[in-house]
N, C-alpha and C. Protein backbone atom coordinates (compact mmCIF):
# COMPACT_ATOMS: atom_id res chain seq x y z
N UNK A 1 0.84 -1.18 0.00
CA UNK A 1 0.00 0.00 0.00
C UNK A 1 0.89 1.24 0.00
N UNK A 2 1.16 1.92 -1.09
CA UNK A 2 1.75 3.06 -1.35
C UNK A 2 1.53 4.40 -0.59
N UNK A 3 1.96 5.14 -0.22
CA UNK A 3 1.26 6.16 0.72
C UNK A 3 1.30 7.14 -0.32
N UNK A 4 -0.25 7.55 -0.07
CA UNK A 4 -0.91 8.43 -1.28
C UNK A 4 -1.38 10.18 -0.85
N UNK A 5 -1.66 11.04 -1.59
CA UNK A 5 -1.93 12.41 -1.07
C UNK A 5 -3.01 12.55 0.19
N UNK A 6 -3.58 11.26 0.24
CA UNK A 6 -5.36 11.62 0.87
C UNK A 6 -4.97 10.80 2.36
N UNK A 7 -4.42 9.80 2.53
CA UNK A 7 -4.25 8.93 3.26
C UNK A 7 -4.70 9.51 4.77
N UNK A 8 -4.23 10.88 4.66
CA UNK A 8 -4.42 11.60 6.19
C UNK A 8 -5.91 11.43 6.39
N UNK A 9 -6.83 11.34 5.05
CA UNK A 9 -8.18 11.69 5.05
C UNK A 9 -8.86 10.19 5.81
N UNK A 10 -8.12 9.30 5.55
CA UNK A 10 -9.04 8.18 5.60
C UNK A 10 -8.32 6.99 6.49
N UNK A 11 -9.22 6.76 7.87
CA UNK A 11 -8.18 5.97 9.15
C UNK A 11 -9.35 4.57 8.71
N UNK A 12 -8.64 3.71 8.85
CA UNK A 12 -8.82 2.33 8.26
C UNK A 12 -8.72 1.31 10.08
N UNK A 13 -8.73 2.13 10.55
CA UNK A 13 -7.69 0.86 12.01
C UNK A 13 -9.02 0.15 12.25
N UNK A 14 -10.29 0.83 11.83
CA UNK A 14 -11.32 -0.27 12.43
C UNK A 14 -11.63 -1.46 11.34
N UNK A 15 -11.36 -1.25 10.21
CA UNK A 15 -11.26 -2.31 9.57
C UNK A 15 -10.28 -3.77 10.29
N UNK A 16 -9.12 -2.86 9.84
CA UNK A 16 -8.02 -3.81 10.43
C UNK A 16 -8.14 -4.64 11.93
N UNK A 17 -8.96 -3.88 12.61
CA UNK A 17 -9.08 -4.23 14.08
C UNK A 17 -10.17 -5.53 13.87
N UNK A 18 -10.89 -5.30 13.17
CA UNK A 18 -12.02 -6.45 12.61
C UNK A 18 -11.44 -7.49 11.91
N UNK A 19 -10.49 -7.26 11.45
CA UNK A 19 -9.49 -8.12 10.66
C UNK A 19 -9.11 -8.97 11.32
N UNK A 20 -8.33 -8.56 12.33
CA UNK A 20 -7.41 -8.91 13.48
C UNK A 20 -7.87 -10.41 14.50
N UNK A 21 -9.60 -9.59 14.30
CA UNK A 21 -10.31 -11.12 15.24
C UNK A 21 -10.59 -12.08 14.32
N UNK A 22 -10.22 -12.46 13.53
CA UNK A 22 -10.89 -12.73 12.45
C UNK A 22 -9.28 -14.16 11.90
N UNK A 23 -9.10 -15.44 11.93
CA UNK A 23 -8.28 -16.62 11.62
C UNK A 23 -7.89 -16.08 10.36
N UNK A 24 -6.66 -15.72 9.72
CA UNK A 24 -6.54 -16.24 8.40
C UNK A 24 -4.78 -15.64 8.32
N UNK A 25 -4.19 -16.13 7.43
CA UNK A 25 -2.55 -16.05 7.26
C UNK A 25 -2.18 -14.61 7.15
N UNK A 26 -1.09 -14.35 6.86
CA UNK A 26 -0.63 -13.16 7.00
C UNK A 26 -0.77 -12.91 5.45
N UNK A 27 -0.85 -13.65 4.58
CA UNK A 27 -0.71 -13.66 2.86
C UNK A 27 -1.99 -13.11 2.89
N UNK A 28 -2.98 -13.75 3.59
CA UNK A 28 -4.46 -13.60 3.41
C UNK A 28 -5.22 -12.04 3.64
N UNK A 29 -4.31 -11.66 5.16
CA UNK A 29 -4.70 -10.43 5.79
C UNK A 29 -3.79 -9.83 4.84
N UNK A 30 -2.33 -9.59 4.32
CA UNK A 30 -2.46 -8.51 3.46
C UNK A 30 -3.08 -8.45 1.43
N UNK A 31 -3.53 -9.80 1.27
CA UNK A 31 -4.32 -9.06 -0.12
C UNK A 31 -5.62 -8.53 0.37
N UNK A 32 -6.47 -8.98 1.52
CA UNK A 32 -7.59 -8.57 2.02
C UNK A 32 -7.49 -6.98 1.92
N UNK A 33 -6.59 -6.57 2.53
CA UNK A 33 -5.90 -5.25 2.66
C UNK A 33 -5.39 -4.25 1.83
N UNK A 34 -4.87 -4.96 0.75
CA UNK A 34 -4.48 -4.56 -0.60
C UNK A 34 -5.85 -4.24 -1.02
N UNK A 35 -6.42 -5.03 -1.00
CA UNK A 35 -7.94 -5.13 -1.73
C UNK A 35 -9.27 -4.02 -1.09
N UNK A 36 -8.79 -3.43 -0.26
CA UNK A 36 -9.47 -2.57 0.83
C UNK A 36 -8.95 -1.08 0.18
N UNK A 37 -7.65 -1.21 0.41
CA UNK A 37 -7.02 0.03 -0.34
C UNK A 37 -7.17 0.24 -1.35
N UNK A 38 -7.34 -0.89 -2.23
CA UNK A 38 -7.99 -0.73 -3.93
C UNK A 38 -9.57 -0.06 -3.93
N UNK A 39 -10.14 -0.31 -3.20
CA UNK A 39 -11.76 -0.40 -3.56
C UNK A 39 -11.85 1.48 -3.01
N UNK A 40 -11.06 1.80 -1.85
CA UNK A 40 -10.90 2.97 -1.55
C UNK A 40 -10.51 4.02 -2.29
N UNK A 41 -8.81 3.37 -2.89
CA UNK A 41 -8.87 4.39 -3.87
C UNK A 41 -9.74 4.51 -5.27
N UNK A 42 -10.29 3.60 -5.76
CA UNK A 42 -10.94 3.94 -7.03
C UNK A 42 -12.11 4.98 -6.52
N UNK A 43 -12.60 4.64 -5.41
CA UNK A 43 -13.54 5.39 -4.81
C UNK A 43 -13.43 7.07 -4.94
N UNK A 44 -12.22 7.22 -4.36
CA UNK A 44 -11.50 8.39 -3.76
C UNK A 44 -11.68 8.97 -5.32
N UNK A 45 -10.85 8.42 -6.30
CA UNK A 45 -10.54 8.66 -7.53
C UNK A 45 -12.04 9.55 -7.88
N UNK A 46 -12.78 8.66 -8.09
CA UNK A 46 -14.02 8.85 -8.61
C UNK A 46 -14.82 10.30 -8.35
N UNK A 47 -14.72 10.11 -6.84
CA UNK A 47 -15.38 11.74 -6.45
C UNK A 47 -14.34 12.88 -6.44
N UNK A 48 -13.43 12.56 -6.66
CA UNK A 48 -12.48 13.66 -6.83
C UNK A 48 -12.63 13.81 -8.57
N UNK A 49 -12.40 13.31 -9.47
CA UNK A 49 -12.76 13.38 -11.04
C UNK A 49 -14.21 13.76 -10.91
N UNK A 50 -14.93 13.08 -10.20
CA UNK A 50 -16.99 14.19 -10.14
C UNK A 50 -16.33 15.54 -9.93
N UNK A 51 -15.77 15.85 -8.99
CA UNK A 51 -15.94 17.71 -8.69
C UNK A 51 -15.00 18.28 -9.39
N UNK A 52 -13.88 17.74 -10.18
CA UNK A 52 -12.70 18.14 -10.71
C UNK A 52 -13.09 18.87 -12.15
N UNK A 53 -13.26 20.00 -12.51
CA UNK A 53 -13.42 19.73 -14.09
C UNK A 53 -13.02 19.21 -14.56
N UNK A 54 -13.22 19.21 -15.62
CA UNK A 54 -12.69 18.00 -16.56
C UNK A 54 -11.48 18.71 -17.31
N UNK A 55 -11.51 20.15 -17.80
CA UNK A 55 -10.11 20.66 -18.14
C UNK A 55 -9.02 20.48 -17.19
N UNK A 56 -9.42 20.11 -16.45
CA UNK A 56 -8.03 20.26 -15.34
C UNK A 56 -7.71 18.10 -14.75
N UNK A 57 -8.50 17.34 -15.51
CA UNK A 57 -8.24 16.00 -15.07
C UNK A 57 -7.15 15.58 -15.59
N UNK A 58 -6.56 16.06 -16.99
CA UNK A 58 -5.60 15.35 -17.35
C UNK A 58 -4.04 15.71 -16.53
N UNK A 59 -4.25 16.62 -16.08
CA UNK A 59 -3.23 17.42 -15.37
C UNK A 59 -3.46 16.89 -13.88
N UNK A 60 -4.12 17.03 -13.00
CA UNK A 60 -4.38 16.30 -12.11
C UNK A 60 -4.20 14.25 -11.81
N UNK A 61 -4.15 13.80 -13.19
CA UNK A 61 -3.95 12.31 -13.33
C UNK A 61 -2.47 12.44 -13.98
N UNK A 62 -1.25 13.07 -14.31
CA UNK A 62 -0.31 13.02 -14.65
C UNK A 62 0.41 13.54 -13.26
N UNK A 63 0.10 14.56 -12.59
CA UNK A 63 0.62 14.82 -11.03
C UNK A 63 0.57 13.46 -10.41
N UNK A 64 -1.05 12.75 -9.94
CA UNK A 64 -0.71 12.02 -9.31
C UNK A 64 0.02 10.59 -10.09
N UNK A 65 0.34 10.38 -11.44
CA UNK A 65 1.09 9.28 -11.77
C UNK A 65 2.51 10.05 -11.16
N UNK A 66 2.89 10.44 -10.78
CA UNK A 66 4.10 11.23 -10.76
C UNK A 66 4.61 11.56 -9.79
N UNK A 67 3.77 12.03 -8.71
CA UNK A 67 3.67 11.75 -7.29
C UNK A 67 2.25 11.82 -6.61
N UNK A 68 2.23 10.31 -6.28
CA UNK A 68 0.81 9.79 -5.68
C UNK A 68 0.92 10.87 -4.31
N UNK A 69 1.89 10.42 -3.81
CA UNK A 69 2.02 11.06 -2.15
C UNK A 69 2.17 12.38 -1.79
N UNK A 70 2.32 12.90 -3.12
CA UNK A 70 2.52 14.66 -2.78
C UNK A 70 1.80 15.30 -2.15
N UNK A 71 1.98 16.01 -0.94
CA UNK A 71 0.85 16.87 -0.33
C UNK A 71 -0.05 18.30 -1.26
N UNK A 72 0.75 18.80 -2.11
CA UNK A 72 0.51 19.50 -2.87
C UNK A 72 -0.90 19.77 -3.96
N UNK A 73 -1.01 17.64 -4.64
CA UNK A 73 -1.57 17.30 -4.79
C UNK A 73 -3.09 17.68 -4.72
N UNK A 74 -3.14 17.78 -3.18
CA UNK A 74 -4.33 17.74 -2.44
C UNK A 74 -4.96 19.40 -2.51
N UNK A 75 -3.57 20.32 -2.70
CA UNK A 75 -4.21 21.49 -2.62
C UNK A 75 -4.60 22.03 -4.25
N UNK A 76 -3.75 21.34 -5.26
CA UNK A 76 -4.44 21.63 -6.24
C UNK A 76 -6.01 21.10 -6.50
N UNK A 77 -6.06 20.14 -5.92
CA UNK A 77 -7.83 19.64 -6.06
C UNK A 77 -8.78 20.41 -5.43
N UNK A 78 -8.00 21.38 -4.41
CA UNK A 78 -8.97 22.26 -3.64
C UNK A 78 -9.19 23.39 -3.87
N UNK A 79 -8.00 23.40 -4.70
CA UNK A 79 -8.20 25.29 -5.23
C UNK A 79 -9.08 25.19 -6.97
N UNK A 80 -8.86 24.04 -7.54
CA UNK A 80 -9.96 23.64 -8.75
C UNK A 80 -11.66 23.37 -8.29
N UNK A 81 -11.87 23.05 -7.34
CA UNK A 81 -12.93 22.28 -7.15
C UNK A 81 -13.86 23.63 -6.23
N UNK A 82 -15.19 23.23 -6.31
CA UNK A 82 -15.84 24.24 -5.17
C UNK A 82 -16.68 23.99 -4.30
N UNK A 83 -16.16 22.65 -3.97
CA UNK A 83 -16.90 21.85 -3.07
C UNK A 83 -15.58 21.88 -2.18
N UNK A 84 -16.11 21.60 -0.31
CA UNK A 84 -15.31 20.91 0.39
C UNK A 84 -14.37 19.73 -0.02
N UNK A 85 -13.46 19.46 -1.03
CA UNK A 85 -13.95 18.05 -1.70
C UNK A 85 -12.52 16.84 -0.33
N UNK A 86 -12.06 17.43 0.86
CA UNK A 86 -11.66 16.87 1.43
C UNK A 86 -12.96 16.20 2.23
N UNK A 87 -13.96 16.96 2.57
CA UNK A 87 -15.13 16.37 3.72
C UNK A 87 -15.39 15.41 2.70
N UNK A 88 -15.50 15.31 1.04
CA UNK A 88 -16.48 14.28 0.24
C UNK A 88 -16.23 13.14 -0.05
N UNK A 89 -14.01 13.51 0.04
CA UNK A 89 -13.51 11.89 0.36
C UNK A 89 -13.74 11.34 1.44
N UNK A 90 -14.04 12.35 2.97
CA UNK A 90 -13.82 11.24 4.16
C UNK A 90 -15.61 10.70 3.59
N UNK A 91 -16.41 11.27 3.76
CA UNK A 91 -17.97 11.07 3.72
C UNK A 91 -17.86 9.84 2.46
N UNK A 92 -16.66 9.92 1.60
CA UNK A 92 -17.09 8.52 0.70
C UNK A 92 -16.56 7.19 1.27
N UNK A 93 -15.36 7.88 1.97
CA UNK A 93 -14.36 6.70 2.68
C UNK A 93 -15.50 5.93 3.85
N UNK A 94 -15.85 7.14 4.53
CA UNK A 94 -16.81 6.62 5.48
C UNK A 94 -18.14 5.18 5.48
N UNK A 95 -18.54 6.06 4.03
CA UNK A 95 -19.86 5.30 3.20
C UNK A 95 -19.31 3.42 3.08
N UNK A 96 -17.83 3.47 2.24
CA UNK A 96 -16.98 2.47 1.60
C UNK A 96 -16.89 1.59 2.86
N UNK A 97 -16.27 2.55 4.15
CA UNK A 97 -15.48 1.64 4.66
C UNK A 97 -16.78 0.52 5.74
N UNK A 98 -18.06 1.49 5.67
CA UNK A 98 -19.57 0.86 6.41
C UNK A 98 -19.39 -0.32 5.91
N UNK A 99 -19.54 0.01 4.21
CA UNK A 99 -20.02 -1.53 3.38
C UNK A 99 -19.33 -2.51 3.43
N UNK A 100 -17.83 -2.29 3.84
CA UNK A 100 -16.68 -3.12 3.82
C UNK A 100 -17.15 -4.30 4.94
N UNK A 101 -17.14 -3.21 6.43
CA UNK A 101 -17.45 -3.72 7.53
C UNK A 101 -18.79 -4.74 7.50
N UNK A 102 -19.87 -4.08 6.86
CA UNK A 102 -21.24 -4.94 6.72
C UNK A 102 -20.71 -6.63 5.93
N UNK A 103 -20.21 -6.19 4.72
CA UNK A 103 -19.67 -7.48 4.65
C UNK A 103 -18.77 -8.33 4.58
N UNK A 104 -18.02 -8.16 6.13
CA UNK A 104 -17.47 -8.95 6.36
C UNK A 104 -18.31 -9.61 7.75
N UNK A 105 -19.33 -8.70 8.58
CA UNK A 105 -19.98 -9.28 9.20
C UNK A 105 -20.70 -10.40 8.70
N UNK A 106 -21.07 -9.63 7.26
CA UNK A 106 -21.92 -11.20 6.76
C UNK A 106 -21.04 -12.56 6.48
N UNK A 107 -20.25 -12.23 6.11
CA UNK A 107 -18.92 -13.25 5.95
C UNK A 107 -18.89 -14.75 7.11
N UNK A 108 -18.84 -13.89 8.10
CA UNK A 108 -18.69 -14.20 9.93
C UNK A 108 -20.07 -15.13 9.79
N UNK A 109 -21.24 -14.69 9.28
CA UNK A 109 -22.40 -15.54 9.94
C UNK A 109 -22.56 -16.66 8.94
């Protein structure tokens, strides 16, 4: 898991903590994990390209091929956009990380 511009936005420990009670190898817990961080970032991706114009995506997707982790990053999306669009990643992360949790409860039963 690469450390990316948003990462500050989005705390994962209750996943992992659910993880944790939960039997399975260490191979297992990190693609689970990999796979958590995937579903997040396309997420992330997504509502950030909704509020982003679109003149400014190709430039915004060559920054972050270039540097994912840049803090900078984050302020060009904020000075393009005219939405809060830091509250819209946590509020999506939030949404993502419910459904995650729901099913893995179902998993459990």
């Amino acid at each position: 898991m690469a450390k990316l511009f948003y990462d500050h936005l989005i705390v994962i420990e209750e996943i992992t903590a659910v993880l944790d009670a939960h039997e399975m190898t260490k191979e297992e817990r990190e693609q689970l994990l990999a796979t958590i961080d995937e579903t997040l970032y396309h997420h992330v991706l997504d509502v950030i390209l909704t509020h982003l114009p679109r003149e400014h995506h190709e430039t915004f997707l060559e920054k972050l091929s270039e540097y994912p982790h840049h803090p900078k990053l984050l302020e060009f999306i904020k000075e393009k956009t005219i939405v809060d669009i830091e509250k819209e990643i946590i509020k999506t992360a939030d949404k993502i990380k419910k459904k995650i949790l729901k099913d893995i409860e179902e998993l459990k039963q």
